[in-house]
C-alpha atoms as a PDB file:
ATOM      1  CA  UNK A   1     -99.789  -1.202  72.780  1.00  0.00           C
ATOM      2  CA  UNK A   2    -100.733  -4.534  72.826  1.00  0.00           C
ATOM      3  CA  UNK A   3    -101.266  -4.533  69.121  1.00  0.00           C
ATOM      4  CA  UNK A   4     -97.763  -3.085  68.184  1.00  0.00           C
ATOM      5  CA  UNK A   5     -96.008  -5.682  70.382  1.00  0.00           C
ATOM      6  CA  UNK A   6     -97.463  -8.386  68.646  1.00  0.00           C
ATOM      7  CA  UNK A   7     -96.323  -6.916  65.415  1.00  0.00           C
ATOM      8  CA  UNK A   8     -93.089  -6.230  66.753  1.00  0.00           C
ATOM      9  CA  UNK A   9     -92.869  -9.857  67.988  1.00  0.00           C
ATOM     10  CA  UNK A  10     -93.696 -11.024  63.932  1.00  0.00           C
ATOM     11  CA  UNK A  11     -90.815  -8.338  62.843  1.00  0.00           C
ATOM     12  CA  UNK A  12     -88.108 -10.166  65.297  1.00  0.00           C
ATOM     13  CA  UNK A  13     -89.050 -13.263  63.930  1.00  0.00           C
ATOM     14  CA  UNK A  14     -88.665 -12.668  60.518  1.00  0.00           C
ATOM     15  CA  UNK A  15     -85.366 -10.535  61.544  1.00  0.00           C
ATOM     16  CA  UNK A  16     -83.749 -13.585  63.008  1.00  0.00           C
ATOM     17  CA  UNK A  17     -83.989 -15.674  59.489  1.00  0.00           C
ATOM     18  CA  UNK A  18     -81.925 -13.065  57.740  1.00  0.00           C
ATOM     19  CA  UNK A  19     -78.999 -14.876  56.793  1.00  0.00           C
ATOM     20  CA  UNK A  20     -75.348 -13.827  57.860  1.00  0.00           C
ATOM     21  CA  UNK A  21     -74.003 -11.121  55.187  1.00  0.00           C
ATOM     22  CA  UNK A  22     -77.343 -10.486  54.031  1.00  0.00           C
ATOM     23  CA  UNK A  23     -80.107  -7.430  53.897  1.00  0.00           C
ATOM     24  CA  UNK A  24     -83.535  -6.740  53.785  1.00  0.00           C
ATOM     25  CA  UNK A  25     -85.647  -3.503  54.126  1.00  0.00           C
ATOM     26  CA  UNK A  26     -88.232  -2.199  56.768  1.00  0.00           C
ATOM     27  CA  UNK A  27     -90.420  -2.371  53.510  1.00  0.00           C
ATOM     28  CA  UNK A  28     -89.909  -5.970  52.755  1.00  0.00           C
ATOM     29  CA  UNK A  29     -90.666  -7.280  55.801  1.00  0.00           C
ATOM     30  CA  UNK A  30     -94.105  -5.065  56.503  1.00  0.00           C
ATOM     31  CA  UNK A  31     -94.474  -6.840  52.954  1.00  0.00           C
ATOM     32  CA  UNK A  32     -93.994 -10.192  53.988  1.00  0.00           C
ATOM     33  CA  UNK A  33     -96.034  -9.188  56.907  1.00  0.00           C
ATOM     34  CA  UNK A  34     -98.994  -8.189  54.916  1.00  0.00           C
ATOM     35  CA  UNK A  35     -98.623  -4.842  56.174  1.00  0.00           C
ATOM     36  CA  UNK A  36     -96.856  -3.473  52.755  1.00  0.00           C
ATOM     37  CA  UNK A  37     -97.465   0.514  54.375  1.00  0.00           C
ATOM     38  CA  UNK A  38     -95.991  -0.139  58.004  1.00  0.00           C
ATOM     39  CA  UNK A  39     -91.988  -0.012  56.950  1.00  0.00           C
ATOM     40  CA  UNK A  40     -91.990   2.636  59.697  1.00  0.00           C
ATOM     41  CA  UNK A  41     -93.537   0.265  61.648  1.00  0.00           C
ATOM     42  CA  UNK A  42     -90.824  -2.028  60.857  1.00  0.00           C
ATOM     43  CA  UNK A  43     -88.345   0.547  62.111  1.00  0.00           C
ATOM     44  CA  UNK A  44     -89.580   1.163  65.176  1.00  0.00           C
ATOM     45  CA  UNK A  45     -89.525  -2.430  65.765  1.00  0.00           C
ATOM     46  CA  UNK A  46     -85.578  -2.511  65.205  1.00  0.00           C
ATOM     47  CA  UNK A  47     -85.122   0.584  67.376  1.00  0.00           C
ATOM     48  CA  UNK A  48     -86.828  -1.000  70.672  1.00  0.00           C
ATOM     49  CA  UNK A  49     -85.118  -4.407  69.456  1.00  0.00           C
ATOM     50  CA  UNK A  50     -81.681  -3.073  70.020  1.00  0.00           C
ATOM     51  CA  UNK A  51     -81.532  -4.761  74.159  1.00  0.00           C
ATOM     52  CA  UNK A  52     -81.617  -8.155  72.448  1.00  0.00           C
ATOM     53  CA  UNK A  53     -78.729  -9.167  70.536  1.00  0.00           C
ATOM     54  CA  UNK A  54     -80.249 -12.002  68.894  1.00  0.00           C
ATOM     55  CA  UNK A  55     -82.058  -9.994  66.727  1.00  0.00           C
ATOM     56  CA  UNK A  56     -79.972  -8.541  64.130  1.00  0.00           C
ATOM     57  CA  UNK A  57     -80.926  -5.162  63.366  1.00  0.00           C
ATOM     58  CA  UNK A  58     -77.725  -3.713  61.539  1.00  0.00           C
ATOM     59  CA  UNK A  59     -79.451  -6.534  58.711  1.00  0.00           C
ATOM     60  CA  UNK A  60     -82.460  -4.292  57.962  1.00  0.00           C
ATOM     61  CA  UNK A  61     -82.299  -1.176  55.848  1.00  0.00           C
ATOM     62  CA  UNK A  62     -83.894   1.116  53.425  1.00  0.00           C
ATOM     63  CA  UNK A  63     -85.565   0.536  50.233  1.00  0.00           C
ATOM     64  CA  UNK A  64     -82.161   1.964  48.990  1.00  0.00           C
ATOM     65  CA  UNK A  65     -79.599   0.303  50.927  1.00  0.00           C
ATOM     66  CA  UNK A  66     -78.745   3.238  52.919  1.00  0.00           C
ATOM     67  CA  UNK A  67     -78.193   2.487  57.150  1.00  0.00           C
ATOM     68  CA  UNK A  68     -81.119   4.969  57.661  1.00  0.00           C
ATOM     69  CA  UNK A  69     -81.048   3.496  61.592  1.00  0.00           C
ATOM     70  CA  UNK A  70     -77.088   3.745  61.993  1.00  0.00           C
ATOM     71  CA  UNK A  71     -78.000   6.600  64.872  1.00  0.00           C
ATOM     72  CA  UNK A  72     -79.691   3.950  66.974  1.00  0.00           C
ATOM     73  CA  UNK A  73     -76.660   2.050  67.341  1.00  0.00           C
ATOM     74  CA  UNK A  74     -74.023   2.497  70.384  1.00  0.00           C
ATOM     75  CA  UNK A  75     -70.705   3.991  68.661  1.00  0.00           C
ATOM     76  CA  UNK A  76     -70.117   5.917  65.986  1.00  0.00           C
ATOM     77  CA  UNK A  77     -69.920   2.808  63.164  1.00  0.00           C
ATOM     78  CA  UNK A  78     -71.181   0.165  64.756  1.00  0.00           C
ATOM     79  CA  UNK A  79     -73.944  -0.579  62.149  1.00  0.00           C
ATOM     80  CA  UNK A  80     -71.289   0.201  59.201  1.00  0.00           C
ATOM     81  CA  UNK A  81     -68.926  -2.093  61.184  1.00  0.00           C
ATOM     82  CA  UNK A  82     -71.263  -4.858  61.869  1.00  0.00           C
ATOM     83  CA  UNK A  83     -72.569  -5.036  58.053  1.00  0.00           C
ATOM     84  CA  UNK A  84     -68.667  -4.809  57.112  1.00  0.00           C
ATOM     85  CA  UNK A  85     -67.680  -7.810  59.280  1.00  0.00           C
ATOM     86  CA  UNK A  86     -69.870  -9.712  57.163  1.00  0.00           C
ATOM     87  CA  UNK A  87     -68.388  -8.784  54.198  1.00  0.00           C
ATOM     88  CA  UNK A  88     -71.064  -6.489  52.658  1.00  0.00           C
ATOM     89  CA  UNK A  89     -69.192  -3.445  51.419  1.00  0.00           C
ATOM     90  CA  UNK A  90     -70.588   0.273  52.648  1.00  0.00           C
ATOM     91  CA  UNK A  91     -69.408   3.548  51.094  1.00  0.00           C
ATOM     92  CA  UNK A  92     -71.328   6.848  52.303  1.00  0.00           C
ATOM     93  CA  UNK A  93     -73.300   4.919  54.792  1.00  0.00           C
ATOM     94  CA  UNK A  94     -74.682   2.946  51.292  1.00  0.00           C
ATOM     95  CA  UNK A  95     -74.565  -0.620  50.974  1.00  0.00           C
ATOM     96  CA  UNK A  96     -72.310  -1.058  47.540  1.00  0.00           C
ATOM     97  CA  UNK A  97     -74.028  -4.169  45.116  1.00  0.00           C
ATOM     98  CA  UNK A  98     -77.316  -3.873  47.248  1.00  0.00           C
ATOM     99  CA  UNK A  99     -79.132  -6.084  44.625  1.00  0.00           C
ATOM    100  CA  UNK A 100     -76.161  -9.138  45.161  1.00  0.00           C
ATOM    101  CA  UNK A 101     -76.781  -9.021  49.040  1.00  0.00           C
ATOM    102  CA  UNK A 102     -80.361  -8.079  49.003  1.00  0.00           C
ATOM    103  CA  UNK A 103     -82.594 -10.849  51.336  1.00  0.00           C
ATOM    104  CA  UNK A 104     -86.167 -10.634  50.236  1.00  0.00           C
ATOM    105  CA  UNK A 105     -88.279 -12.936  53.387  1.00  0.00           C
ATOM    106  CA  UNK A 106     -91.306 -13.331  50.513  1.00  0.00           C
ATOM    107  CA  UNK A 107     -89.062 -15.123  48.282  1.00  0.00           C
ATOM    108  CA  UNK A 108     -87.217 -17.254  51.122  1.00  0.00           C
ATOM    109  CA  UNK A 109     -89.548 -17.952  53.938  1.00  0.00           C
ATOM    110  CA  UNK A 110     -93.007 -19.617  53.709  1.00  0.00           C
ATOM    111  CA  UNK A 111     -96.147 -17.513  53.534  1.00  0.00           C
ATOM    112  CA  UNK A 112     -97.058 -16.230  56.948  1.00  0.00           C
END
């Protein structure tokens, strides 16, 4: 377990720099991770992250924009409401102008 907590640990700290009304994907974080096939990975790291409220999972999604982890949030929006208090604009649980809001941590944060 070890191992997966320290990769969780590298997950949360690249899921803290995601900027306020901004996404990224489980896949673009393995990515920046250099662990480009551990998106699940990634996801599972959001799902146990959801006791600390300084890490702001509702800001990761799928490759697609779609809040494929909305069912690990408390309430029956929350994720939807959280994104949508940030202005990003959701319709069928998809994030609307995905490319506009897209947050990719290769292209903002220095190499790991």
């Amino acid at each position: 377990m070890k191992e997966s907590s320290n990769f969780f640990e590298k997950v949360y700290e690249v899921a803290v720099q995601i900027p306020f009304g901004r996404v990224t994907s489980y896949g673009a974080i393995a990515k920046y991770l250099g662990a480009a096939r551990s998106a699940r990975m990634v996801g599972w790291a959001m799902n146990a992250s959801h006791n600390n409220n300084d890490i702001p999972a509702h800001r990761v999604v799928n490759r697609k924009g779609l809040l494929t982890g909305k069912h690990h949030f408390d309430g029956t929006n929350l994720m939807q409401q959280l994104l949508e208090s940030e202005g990003i604009i959701i319709k069928d649980f998809q994030i609307q102008n995905f490319e506009s809001v897209f947050w990719d941590p290769s292209k903002e944060l220095p190499i790991p």
